[in-house]
C-alpha atoms as a PDB file:
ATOM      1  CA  UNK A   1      30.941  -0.146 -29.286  1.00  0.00           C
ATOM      2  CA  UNK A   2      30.263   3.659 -29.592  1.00  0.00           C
ATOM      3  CA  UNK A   3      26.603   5.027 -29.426  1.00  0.00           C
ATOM      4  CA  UNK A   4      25.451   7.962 -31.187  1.00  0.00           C
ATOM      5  CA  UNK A   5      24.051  11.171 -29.322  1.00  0.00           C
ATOM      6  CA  UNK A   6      20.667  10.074 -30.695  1.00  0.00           C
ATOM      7  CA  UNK A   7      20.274   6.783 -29.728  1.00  0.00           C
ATOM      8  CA  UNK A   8      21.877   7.435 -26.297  1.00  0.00           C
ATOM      9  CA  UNK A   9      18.809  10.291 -25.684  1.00  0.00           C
ATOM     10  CA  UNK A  10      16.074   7.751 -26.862  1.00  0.00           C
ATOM     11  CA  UNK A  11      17.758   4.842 -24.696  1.00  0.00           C
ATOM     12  CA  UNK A  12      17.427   7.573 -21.784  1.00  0.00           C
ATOM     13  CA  UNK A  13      13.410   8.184 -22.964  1.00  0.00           C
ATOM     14  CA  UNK A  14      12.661   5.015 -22.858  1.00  0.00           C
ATOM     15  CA  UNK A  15      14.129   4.449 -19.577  1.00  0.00           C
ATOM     16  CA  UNK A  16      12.000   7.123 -18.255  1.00  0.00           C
ATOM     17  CA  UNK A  17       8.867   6.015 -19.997  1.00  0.00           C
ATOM     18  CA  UNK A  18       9.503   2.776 -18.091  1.00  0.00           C
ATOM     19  CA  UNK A  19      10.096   4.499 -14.943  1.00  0.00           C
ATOM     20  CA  UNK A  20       7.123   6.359 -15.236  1.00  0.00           C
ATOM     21  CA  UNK A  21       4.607   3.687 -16.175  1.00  0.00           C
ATOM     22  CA  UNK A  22       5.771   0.875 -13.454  1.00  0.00           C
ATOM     23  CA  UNK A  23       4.894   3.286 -10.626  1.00  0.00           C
ATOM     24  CA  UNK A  24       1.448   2.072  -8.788  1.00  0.00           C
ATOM     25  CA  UNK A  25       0.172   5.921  -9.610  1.00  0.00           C
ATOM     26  CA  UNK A  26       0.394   5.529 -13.312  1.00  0.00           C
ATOM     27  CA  UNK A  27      -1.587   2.613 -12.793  1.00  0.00           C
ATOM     28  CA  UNK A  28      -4.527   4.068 -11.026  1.00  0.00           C
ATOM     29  CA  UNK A  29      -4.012   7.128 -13.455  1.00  0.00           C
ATOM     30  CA  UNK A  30      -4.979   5.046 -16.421  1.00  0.00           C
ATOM     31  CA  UNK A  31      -7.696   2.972 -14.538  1.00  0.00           C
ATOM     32  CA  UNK A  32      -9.429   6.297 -13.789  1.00  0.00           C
ATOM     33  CA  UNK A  33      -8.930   7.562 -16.998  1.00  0.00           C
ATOM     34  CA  UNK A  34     -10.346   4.243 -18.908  1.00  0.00           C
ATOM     35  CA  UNK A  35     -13.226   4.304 -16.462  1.00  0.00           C
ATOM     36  CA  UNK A  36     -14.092   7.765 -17.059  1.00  0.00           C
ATOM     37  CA  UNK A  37     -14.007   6.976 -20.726  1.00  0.00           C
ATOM     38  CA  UNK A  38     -16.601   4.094 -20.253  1.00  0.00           C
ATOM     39  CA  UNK A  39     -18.563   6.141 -18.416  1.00  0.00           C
ATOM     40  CA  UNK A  40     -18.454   8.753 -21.062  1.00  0.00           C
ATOM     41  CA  UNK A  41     -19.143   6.421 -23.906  1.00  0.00           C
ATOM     42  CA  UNK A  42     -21.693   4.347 -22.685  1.00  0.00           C
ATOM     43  CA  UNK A  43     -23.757   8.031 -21.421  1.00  0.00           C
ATOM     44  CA  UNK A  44     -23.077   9.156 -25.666  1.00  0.00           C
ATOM     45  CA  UNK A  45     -24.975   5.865 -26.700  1.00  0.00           C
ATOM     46  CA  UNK A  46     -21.359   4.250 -27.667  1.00  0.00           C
ATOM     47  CA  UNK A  47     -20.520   5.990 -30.645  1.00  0.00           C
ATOM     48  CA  UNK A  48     -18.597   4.163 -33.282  1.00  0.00           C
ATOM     49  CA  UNK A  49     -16.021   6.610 -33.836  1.00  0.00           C
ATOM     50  CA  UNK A  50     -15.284   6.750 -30.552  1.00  0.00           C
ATOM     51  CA  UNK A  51     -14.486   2.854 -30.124  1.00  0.00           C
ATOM     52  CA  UNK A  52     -12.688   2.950 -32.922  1.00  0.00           C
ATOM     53  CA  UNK A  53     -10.676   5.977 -31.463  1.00  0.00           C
ATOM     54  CA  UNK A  54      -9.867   4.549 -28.539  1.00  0.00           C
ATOM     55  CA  UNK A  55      -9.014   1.058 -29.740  1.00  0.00           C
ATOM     56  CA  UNK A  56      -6.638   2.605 -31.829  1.00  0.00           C
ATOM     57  CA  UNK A  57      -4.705   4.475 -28.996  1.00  0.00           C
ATOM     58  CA  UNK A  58      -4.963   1.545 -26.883  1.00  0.00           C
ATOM     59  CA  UNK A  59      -3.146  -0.790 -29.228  1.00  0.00           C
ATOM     60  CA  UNK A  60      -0.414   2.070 -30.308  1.00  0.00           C
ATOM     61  CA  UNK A  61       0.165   2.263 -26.296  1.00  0.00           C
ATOM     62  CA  UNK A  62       0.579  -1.303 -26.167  1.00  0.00           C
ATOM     63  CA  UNK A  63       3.224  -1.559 -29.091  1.00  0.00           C
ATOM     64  CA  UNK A  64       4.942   1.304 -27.947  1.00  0.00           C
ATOM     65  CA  UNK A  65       5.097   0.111 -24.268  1.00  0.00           C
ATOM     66  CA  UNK A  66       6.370  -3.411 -26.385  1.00  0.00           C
ATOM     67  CA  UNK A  67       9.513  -2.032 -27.276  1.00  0.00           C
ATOM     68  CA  UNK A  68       9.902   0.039 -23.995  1.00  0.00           C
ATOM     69  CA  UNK A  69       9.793  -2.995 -21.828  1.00  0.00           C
ATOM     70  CA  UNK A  70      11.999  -4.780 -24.381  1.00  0.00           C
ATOM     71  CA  UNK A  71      14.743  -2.381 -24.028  1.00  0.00           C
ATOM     72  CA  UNK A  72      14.241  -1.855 -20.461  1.00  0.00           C
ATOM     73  CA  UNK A  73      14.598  -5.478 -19.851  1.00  0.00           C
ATOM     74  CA  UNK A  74      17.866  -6.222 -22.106  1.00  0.00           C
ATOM     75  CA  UNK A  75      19.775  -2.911 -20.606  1.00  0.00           C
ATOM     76  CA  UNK A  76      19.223  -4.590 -16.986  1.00  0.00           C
ATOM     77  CA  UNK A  77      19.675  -8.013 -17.896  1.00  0.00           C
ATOM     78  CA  UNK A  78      23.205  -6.944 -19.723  1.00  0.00           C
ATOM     79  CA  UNK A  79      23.832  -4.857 -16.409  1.00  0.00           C
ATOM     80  CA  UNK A  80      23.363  -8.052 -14.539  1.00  0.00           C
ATOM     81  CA  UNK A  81      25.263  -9.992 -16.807  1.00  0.00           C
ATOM     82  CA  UNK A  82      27.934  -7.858 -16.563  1.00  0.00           C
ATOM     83  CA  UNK A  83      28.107  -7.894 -12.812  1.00  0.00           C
ATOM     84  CA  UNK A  84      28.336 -11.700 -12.548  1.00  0.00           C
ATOM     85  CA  UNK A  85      31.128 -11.599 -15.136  1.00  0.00           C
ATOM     86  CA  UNK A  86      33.101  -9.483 -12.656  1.00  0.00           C
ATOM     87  CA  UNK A  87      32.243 -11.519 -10.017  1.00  0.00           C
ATOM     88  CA  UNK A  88      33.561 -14.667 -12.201  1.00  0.00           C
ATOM     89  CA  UNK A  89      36.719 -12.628 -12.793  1.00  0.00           C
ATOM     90  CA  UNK A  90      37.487 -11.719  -9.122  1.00  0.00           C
ATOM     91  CA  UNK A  91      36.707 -15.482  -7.696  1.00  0.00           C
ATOM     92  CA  UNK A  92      39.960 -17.314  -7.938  1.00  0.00           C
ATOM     93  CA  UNK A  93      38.684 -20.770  -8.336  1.00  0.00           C
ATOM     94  CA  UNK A  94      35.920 -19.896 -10.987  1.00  0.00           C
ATOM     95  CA  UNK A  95      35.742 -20.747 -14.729  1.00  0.00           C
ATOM     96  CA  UNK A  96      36.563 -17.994 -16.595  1.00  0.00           C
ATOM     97  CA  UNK A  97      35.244 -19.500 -19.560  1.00  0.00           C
ATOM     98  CA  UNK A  98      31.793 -18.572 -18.258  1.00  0.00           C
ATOM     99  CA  UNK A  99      32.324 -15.528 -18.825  1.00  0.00           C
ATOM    100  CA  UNK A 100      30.357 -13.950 -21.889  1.00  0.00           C
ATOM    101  CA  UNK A 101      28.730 -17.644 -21.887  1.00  0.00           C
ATOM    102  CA  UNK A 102      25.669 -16.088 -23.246  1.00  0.00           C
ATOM    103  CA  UNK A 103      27.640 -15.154 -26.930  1.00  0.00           C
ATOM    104  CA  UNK A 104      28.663 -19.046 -27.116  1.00  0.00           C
ATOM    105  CA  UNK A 105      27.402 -21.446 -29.115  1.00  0.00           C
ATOM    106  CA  UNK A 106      24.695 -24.330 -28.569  1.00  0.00           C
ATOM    107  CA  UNK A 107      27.148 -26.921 -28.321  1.00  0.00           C
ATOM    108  CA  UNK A 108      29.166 -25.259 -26.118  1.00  0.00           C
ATOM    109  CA  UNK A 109      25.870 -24.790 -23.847  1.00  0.00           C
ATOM    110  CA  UNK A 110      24.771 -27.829 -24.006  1.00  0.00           C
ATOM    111  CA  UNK A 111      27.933 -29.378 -23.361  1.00  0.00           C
ATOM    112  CA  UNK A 112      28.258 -26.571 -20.364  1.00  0.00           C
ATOM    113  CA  UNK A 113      25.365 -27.878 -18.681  1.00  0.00           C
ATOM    114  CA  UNK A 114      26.074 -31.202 -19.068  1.00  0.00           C
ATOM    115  CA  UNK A 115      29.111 -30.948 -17.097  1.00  0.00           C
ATOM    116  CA  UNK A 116      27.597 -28.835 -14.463  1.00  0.00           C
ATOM    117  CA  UNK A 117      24.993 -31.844 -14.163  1.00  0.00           C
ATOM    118  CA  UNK A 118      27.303 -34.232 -13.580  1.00  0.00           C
ATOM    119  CA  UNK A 119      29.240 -32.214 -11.062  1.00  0.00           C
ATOM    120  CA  UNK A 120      25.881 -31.178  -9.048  1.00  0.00           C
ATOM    121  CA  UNK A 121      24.750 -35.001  -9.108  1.00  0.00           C
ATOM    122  CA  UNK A 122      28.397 -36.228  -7.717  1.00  0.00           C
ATOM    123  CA  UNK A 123      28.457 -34.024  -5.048  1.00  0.00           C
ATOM    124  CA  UNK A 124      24.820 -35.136  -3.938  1.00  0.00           C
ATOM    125  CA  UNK A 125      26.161 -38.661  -3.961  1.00  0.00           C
ATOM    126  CA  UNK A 126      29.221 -37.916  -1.810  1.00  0.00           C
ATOM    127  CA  UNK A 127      26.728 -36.037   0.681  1.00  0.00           C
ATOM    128  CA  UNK A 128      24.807 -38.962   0.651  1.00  0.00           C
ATOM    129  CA  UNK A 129      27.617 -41.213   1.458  1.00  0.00           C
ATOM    130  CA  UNK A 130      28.856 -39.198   3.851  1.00  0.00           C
ATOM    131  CA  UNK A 131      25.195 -38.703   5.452  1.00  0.00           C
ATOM    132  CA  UNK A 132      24.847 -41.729   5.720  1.00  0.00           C
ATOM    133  CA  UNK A 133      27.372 -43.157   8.292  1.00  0.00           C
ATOM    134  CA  UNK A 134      28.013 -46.337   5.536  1.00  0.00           C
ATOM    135  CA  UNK A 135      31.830 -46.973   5.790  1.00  0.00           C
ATOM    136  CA  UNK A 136      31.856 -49.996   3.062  1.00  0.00           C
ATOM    137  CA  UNK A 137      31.067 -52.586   5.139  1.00  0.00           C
END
């Protein structure tokens, strides 16, 4: 799938918007700064405008950092997905059918997990016969 020039440069903003915002100092930046507004509002008698103002910039900021987490959040999690796909690849004894699990259908899933259930639960109860020193007598 090929990306175009724009999209690319706003995938790379956003990634630095995210950057920038989940450092500790943007978060004291903002505290001061919302403080400082208080401070200032509440010493001009709490204008109306000025409410309204910054309510207004305070949900835009929040709707903007939305989307900015959202894409954030699917890049790494397709990074990650990506990485245990290799890993499935390279691992002679794994399923490859896992691989790109996430595109399947909820059948398939269901069905999946099923299966993975009943394997977890039999080896339990061959560790548990084995723990427990019973030989069938």
């Amino acid at each position: 799938m090929e990306h175009s020039t724009a999209s690319q440069r706003v995938s790379r903003v956003l990634h630095w918007v995210g950057e920038v915002t989940s450092r500790a100092s943007s978060t004291v930046i903002v505290t001061v700064v919302v403080i400082v507004y208080a401070v200032v509002l509440a010493a001009k008698g709490f204008p109306g405008r000025w409410q309204t103002s910054f309510s207004t910039a305070a949900e835009a900021v929040t709707l903007i950092m939305l989307f900015v987490i959202q894409h954030t959040q699917n890049r790494q999690q397709l990074v990650t997905q990506l990485k245990l796909d290799e890993l499935i690849r390279a691992t002679p004894h794994a399923d490859d059918l896992l691989v790109h699990l996430e595109v399947a259908g909820d059948e398939e899933l269901i069905e999946r997990e099923q299966a993975q259930l009943a394997h977890h639960e039999a080896l339990r109860d061959s560790e548990t016969d084995a723990g427990s020193g019973v030989d069938g007598v």
